[in-house]
N, C-alpha and C. Protein backbone atom coordinates (compact mmCIF):
# COMPACT_ATOMS: atom_id res chain seq x y z
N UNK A 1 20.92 6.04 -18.99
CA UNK A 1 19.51 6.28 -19.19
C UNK A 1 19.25 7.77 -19.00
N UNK A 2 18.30 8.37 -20.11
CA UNK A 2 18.51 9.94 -19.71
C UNK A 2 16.80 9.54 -19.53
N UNK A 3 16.26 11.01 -18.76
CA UNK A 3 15.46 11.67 -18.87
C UNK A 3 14.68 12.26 -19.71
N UNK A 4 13.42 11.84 -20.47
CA UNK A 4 12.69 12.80 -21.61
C UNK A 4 11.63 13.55 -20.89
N UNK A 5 11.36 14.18 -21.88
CA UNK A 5 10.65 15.70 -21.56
C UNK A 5 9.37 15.32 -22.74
N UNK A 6 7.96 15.89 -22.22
CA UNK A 6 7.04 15.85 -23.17
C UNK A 6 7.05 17.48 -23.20
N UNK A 7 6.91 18.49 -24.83
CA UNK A 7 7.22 19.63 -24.73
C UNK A 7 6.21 20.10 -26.09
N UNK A 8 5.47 20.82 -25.91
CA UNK A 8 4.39 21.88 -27.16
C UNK A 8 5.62 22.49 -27.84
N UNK A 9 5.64 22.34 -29.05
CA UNK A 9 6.69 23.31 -29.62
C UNK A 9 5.79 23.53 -31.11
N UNK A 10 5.51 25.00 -30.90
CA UNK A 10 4.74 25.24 -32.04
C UNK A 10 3.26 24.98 -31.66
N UNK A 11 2.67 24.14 -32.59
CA UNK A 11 1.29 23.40 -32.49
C UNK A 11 1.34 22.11 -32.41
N UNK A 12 3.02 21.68 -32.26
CA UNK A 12 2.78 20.33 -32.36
C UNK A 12 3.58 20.07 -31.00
N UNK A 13 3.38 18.42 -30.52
CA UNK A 13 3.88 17.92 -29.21
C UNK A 13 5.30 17.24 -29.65
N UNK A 14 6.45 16.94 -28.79
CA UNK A 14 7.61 16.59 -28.90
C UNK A 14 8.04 15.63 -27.69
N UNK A 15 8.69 14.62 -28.12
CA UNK A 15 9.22 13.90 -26.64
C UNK A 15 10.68 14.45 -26.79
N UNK A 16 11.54 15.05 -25.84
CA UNK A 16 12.62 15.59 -25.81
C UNK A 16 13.13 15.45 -24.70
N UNK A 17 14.51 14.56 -25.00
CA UNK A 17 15.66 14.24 -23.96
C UNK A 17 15.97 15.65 -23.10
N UNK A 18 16.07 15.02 -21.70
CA UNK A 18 16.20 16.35 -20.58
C UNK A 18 17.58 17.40 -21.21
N UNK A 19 18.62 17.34 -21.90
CA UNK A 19 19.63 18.03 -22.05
C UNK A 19 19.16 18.74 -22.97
N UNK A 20 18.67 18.35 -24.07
CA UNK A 20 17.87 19.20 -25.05
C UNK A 20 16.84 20.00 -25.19
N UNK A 21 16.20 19.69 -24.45
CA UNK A 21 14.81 20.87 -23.48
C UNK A 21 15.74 21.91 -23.03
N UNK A 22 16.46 21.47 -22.08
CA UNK A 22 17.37 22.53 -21.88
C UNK A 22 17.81 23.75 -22.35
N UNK A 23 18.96 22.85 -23.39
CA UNK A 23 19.67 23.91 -24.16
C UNK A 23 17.87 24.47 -25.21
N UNK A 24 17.18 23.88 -25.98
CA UNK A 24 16.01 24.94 -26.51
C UNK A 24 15.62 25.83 -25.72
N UNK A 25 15.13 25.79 -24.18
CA UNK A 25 14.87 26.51 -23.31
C UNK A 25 15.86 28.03 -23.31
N UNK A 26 17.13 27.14 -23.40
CA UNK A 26 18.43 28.54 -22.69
C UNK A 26 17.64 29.26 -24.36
N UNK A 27 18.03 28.81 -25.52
CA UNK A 27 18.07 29.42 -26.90
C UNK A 27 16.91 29.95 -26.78
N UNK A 28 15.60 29.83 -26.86
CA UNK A 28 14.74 30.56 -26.93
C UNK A 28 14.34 31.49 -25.61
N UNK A 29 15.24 31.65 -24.47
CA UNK A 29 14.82 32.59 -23.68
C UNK A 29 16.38 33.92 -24.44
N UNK A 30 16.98 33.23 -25.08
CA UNK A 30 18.16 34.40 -25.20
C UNK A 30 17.86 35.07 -26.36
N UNK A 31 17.04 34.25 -26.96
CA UNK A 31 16.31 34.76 -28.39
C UNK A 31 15.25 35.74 -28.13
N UNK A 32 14.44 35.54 -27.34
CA UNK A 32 13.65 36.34 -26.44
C UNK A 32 14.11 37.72 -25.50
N UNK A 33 15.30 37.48 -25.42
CA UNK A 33 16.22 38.48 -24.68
C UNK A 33 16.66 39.34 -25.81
N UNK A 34 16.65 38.94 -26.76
CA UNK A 34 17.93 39.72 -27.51
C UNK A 34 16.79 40.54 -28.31
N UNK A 35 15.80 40.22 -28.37
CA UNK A 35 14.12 41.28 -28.87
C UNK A 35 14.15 42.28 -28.39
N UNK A 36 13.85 41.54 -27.08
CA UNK A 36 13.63 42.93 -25.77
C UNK A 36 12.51 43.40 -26.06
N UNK A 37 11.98 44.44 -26.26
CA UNK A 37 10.37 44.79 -26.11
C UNK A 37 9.94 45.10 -28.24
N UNK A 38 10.64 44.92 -28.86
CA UNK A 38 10.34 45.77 -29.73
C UNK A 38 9.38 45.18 -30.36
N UNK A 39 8.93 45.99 -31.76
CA UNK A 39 7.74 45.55 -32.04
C UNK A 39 7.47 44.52 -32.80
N UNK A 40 6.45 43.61 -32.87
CA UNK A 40 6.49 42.32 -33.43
C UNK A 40 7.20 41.34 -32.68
N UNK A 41 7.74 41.22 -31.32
CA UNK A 41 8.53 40.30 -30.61
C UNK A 41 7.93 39.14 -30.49
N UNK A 42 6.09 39.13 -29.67
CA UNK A 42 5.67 38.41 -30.15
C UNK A 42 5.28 37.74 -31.54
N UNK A 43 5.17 38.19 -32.15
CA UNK A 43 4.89 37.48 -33.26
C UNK A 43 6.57 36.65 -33.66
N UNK A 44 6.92 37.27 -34.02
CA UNK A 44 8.46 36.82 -34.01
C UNK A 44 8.79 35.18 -33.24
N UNK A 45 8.74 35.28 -32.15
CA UNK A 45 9.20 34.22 -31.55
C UNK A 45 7.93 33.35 -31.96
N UNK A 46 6.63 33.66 -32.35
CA UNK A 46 5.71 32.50 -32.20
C UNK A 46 6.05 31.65 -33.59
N UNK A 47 6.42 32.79 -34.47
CA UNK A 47 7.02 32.31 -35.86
C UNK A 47 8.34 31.33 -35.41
N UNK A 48 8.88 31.73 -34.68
CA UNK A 48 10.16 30.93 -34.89
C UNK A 48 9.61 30.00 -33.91
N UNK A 49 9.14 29.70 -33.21
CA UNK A 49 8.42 28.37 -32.16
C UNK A 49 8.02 27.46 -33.58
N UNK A 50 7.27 28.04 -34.84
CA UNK A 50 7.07 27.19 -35.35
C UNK A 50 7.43 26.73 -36.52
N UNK A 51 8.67 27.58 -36.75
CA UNK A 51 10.16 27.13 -37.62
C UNK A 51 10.41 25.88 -36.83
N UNK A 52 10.46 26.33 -35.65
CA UNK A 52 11.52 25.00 -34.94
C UNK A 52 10.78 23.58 -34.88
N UNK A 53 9.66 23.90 -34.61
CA UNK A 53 8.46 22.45 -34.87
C UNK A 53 8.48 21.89 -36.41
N UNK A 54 8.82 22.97 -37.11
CA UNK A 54 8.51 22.27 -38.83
C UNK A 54 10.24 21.59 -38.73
N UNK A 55 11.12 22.48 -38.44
CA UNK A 55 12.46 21.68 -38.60
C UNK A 55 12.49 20.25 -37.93
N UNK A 56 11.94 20.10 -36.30
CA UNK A 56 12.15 19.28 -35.76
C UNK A 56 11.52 17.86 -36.09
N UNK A 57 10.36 18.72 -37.44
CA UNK A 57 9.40 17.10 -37.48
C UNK A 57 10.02 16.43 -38.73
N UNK A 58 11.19 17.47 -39.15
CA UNK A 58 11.55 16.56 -40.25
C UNK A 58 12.81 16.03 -39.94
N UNK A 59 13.44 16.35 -38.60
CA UNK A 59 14.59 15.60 -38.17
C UNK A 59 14.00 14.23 -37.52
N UNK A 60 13.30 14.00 -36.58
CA UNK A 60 12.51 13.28 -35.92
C UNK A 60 11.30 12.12 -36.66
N UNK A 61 11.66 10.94 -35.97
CA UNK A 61 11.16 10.02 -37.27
C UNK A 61 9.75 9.88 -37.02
N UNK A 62 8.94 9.66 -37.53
CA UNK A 62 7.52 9.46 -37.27
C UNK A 62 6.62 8.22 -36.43
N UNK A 63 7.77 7.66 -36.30
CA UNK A 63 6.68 6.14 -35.12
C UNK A 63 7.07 7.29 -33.91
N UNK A 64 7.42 8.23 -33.49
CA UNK A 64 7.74 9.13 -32.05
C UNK A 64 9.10 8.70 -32.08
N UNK A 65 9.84 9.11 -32.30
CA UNK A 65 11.39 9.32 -32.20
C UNK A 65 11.71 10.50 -30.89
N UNK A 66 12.81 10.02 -30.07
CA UNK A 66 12.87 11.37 -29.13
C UNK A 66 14.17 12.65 -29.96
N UNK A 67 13.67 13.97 -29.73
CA UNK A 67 14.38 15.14 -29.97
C UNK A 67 15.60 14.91 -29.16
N UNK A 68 17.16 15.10 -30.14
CA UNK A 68 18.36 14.58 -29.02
C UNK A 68 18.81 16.33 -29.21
N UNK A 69 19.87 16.45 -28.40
CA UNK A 69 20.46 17.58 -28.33
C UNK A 69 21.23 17.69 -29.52
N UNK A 70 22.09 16.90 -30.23
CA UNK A 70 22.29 17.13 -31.33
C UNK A 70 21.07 17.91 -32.63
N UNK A 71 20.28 17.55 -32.75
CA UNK A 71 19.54 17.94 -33.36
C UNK A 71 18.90 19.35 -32.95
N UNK A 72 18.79 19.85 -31.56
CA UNK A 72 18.91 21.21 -31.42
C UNK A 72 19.98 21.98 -31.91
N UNK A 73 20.73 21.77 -31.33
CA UNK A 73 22.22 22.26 -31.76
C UNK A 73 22.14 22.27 -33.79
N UNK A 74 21.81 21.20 -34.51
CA UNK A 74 21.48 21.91 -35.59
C UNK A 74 20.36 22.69 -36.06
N UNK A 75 19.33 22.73 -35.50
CA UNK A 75 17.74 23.97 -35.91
C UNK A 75 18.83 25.13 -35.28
N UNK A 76 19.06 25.20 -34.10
CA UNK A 76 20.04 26.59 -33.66
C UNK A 76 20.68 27.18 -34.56
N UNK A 77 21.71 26.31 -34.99
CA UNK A 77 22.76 26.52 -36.10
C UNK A 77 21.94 27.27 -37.61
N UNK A 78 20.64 26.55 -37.75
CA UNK A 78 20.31 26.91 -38.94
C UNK A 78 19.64 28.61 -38.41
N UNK A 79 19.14 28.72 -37.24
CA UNK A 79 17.99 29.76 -37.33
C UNK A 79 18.76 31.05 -36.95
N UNK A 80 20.21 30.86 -35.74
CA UNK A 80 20.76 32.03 -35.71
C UNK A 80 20.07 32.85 -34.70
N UNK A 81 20.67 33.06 -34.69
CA UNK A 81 20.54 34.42 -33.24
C UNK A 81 19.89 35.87 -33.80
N UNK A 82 19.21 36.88 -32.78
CA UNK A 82 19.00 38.22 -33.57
C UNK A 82 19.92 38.69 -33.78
N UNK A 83 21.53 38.67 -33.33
CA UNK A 83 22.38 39.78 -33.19
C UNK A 83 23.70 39.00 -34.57
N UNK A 84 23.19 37.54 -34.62
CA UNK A 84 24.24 37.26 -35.35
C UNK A 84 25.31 36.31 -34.10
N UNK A 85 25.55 36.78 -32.89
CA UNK A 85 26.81 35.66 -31.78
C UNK A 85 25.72 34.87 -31.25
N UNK A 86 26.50 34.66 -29.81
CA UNK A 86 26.70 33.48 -29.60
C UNK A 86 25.22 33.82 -28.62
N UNK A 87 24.86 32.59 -28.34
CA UNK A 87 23.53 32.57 -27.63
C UNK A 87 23.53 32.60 -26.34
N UNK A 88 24.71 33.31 -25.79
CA UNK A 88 25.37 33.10 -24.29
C UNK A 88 25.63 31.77 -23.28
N UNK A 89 25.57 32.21 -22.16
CA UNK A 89 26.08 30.67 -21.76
C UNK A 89 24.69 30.27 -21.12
N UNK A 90 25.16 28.65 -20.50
CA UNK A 90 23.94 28.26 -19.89
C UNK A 90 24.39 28.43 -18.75
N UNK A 91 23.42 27.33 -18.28
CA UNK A 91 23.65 26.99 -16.51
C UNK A 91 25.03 26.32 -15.57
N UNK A 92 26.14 25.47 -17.39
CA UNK A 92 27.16 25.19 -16.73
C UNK A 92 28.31 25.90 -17.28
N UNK A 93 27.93 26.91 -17.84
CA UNK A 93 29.12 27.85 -17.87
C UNK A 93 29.83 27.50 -19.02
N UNK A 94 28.90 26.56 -20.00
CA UNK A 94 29.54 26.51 -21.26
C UNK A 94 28.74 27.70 -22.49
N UNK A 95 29.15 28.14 -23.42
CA UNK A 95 28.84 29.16 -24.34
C UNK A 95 28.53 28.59 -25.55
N UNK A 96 27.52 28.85 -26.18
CA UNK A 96 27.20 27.94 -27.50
C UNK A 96 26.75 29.45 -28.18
N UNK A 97 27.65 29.03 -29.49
CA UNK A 97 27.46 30.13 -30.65
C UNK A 97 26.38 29.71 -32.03
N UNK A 98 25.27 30.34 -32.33
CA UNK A 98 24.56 29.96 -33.86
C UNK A 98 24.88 30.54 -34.63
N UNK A 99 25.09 30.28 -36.01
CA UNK A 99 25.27 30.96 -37.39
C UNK A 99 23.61 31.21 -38.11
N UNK A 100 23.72 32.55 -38.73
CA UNK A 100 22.56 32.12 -39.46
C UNK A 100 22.17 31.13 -40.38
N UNK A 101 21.07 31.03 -41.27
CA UNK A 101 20.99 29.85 -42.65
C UNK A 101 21.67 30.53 -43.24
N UNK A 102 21.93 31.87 -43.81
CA UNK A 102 22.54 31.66 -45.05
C UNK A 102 23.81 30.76 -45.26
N UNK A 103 24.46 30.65 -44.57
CA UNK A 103 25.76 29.82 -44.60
C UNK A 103 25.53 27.76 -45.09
N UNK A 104 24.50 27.57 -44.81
CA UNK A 104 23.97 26.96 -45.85
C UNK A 104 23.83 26.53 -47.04
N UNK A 105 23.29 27.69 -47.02
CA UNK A 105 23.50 27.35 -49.30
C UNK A 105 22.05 27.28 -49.74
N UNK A 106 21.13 26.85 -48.37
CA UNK A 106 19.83 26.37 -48.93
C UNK A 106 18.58 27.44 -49.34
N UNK A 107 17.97 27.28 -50.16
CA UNK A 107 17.13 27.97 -50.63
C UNK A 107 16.08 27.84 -50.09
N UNK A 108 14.59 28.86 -49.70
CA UNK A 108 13.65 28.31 -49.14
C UNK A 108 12.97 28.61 -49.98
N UNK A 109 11.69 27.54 -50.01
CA UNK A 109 10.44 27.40 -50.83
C UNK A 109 9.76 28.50 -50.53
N UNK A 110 9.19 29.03 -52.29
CA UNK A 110 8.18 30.05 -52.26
C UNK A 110 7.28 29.03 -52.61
N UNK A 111 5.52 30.24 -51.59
CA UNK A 111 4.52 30.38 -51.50
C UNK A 111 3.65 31.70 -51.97
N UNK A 112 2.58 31.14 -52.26
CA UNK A 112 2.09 32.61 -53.22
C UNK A 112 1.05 32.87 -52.75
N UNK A 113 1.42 34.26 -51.59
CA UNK A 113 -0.23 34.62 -50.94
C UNK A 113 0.16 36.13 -51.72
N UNK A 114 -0.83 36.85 -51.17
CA UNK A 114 -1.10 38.04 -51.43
C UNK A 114 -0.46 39.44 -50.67
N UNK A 115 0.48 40.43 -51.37
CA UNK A 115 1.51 41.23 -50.77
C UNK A 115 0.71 42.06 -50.14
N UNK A 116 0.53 42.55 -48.69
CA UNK A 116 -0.19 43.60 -48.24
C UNK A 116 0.38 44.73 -48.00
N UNK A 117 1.77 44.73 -48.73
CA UNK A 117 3.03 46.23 -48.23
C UNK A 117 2.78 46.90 -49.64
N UNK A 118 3.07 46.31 -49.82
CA UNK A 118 2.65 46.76 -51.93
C UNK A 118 1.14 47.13 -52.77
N UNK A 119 0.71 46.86 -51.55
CA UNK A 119 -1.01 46.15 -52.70
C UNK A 119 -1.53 48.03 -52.85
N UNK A 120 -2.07 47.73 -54.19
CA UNK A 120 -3.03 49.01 -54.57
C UNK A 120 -4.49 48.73 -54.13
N UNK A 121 -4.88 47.12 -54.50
CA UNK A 121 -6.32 46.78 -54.31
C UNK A 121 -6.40 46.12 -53.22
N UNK A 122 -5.73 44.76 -53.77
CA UNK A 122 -5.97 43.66 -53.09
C UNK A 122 -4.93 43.10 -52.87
N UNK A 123 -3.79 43.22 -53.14
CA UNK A 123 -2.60 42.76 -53.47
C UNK A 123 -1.91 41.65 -54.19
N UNK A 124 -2.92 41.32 -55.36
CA UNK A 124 -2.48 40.40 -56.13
C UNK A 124 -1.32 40.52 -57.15
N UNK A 125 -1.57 41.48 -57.92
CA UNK A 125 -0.44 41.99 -58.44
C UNK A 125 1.13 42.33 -57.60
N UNK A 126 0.86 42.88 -56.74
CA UNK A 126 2.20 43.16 -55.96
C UNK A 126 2.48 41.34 -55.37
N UNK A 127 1.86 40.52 -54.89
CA UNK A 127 2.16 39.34 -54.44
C UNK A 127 2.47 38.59 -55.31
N UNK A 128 2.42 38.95 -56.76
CA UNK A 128 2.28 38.05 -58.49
C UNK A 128 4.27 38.47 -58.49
N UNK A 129 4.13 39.82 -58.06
CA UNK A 129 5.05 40.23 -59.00
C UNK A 129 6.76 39.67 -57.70
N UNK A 130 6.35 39.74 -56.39
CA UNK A 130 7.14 39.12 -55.75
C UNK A 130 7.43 37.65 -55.66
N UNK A 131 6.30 37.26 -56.05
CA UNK A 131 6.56 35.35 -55.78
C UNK A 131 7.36 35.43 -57.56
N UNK A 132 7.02 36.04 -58.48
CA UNK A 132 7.81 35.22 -59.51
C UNK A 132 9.02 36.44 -60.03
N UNK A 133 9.23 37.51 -59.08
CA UNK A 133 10.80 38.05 -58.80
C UNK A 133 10.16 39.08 -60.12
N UNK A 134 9.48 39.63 -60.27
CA UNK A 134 9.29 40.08 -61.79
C UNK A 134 8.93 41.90 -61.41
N UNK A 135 9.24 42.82 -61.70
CA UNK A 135 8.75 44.50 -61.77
C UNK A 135 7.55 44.12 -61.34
N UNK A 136 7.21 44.63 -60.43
CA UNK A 136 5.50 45.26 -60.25
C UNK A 136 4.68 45.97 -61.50
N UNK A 137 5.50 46.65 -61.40
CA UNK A 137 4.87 47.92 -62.53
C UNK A 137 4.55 46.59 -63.89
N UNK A 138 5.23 45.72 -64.59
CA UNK A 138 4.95 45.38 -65.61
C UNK A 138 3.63 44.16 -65.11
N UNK A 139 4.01 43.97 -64.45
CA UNK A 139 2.68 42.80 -63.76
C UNK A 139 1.49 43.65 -63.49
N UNK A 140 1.33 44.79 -63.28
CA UNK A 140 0.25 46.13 -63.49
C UNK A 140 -0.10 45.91 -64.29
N UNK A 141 0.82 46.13 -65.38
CA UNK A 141 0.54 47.29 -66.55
C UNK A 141 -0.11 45.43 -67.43
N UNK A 142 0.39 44.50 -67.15
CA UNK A 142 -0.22 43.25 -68.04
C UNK A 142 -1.61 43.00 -67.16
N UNK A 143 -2.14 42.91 -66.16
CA UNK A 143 -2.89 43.12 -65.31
C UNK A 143 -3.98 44.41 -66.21
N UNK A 144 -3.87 45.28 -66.28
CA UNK A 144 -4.76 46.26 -66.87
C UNK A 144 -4.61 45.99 -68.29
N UNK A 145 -4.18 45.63 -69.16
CA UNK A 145 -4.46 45.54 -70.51
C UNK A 145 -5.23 44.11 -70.40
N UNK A 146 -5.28 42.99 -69.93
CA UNK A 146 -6.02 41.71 -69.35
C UNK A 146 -7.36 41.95 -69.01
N UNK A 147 -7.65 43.48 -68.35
CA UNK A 147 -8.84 43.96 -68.27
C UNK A 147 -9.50 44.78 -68.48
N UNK A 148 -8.74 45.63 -69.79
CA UNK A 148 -9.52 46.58 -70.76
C UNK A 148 -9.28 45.30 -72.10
N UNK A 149 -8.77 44.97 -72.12
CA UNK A 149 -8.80 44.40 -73.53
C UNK A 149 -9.30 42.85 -73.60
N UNK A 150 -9.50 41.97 -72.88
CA UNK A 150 -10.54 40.70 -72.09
C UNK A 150 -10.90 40.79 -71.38
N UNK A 151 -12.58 39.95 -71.52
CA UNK A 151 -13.21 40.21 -69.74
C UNK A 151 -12.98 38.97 -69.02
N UNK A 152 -11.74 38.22 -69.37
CA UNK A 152 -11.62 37.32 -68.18
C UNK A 152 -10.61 37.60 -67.70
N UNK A 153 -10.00 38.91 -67.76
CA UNK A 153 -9.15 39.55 -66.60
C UNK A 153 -9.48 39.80 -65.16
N UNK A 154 -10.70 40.43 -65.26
CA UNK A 154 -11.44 40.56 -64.25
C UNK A 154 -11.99 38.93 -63.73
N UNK A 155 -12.17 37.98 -64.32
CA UNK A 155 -12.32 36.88 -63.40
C UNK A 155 -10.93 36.58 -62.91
N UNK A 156 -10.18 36.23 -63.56
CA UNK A 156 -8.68 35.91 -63.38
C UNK A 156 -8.35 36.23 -61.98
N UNK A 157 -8.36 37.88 -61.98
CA UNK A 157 -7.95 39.07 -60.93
C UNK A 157 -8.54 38.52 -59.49
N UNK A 158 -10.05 38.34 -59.85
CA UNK A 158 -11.02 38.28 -58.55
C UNK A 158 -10.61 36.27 -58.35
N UNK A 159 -10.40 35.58 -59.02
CA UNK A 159 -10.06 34.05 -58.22
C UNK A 159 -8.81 34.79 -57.91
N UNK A 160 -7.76 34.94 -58.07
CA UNK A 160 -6.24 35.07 -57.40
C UNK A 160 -6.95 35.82 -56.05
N UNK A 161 -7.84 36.89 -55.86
CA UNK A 161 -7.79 37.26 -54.82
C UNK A 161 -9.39 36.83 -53.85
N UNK A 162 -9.84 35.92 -54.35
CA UNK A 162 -10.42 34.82 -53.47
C UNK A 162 -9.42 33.89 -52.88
N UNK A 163 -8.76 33.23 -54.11
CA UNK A 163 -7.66 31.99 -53.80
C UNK A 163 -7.12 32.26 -52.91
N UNK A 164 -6.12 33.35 -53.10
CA UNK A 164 -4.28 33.39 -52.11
C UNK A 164 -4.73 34.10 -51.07
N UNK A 165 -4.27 33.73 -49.71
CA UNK A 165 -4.27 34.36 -48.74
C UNK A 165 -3.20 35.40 -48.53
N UNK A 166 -3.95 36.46 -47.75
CA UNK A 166 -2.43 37.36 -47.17
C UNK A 166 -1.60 36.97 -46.93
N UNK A 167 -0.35 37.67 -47.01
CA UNK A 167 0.69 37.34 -46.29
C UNK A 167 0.88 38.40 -45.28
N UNK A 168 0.24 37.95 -43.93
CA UNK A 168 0.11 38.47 -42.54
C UNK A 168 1.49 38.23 -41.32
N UNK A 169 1.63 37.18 -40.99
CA UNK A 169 2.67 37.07 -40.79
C UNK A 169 4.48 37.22 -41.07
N UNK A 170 5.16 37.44 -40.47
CA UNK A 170 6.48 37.99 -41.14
C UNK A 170 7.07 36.63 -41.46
N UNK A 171 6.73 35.54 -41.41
CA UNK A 171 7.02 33.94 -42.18
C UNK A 171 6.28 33.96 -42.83
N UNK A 172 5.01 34.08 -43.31
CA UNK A 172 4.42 34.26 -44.54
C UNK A 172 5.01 35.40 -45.77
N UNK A 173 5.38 36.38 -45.27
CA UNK A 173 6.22 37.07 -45.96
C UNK A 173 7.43 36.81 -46.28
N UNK A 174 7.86 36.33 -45.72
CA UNK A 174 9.25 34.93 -46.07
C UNK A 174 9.67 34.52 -46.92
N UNK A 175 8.23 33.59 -47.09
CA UNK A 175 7.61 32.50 -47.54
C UNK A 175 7.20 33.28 -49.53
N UNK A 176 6.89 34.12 -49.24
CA UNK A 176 6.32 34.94 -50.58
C UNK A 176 7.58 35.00 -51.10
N UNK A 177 8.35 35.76 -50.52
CA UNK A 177 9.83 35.89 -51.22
C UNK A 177 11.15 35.74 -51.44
N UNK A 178 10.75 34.04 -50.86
CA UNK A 178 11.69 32.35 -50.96
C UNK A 178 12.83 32.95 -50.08
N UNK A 179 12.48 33.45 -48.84
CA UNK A 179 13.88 33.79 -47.74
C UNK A 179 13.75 32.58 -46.66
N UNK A 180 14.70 32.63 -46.24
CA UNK A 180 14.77 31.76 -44.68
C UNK A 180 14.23 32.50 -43.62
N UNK A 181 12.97 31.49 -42.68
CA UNK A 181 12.80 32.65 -41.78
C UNK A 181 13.99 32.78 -40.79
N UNK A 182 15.19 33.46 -40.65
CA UNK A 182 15.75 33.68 -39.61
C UNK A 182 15.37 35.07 -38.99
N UNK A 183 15.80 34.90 -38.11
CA UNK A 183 15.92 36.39 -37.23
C UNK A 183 15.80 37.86 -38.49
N UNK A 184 17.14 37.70 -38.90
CA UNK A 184 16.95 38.71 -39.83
C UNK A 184 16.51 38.71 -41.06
N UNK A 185 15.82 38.06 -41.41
CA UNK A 185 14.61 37.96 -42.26
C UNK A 185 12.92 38.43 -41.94
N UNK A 186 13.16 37.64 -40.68
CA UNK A 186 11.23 37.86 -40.02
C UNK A 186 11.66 39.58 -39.47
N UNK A 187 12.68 40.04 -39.08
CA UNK A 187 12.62 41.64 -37.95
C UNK A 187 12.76 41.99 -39.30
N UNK A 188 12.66 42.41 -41.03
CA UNK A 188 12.45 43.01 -41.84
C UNK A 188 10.87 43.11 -41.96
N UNK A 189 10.31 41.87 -41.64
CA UNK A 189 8.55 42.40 -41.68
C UNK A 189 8.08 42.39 -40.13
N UNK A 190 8.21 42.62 -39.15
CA UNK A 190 8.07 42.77 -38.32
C UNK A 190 7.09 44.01 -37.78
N UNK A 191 7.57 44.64 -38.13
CA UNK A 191 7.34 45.92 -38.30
C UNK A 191 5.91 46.74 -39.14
N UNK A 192 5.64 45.74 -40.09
CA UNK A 192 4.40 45.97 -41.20
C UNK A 192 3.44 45.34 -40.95
């Protein structure tokens, strides 16, 4: 008979076997360690608090299933460490190593908010031209002939930038340009 744990992970609640609280605990304080002060740390970890809630709700069955340690041990595996090794040891002196996702294979779903690193206006165009992998400059340059040469360019222009939200977060930025949030994915926008 083990021990469960009731645990906030993310925005959402989790019932989680005592060994597995655990080892998430050791992983996200070494994940937290391996930041150290820099910038975006918070944000960073709150993003990955809620990587690990979206992974965990799709391992975890929906009548309340409990979180087993196996199933940490794979979100770990997928999310990876900042440095790339091992996540050091725990409390019994055993050492557990994560790989990043890419080793995977898996692709992550794009979302189409609005680029705020790129943007001239509003950032529709720069967020157009990253969600569908395409030159900026030609997504401009079709963008301005759309609105010297039709006037429903200018509606077009102004719903895309009512519609799509920023991409504020460094998982929303991710998310724009179909990456995995790992470590070294989110500390590329971190920073912006």
């Amino acid at each position: 008979m083990k021990k469960t744990v009731s645990a906030a992970i993310g925005s959402k609640n989790f019932i989680i076997d005592e060994d597995a609280y655990s080892r998430l605990d050791t992983y996200l304080k070494a994940f937290r360690s391996r930041l150290g002060s820099t910038a975006g740390a918070d944000d960073i970890m709150r993003d990955l608090e809620d990587r690990i809630s979206e992974l965990l709700a799709g391992h975890v069955r929906p009548d309340g299933g409990v979180v087993t340690l196996d199933m940490i041990e794979i979100i770990a595996s997928q999310i990876g460490m900042p440095d790339s090794t091992s996540a050091g040891s725990s409390s019994t002196g055993q050492s557990y190593s994560y790989a990043g996702s890419q080793a995977s294979g898996k692709k992550a779903r794009r979302k189409f908010y609005r680029d705020p690193d790129k943007r001239s206006i509003a950032g529709v165009c720069s967020g157009l031209a990253e969600y569908t992998d395409t030159d900026l400059t030609i997504i401009r340059i079709i963008a301005v002939i759309l609105l010297l040469c039709f006037s429903c360019g200018f509606w077009i222009y102004l719903v895309f930038w009512l519609v799509a939200p920023l991409a504020k977060t460094p998982t929303e930025k991710c998310e724009l340009r179909g990456l995995e949030p790992t470590y070294e994915n989110l500390s590329q926008f971190s920073n912006n």
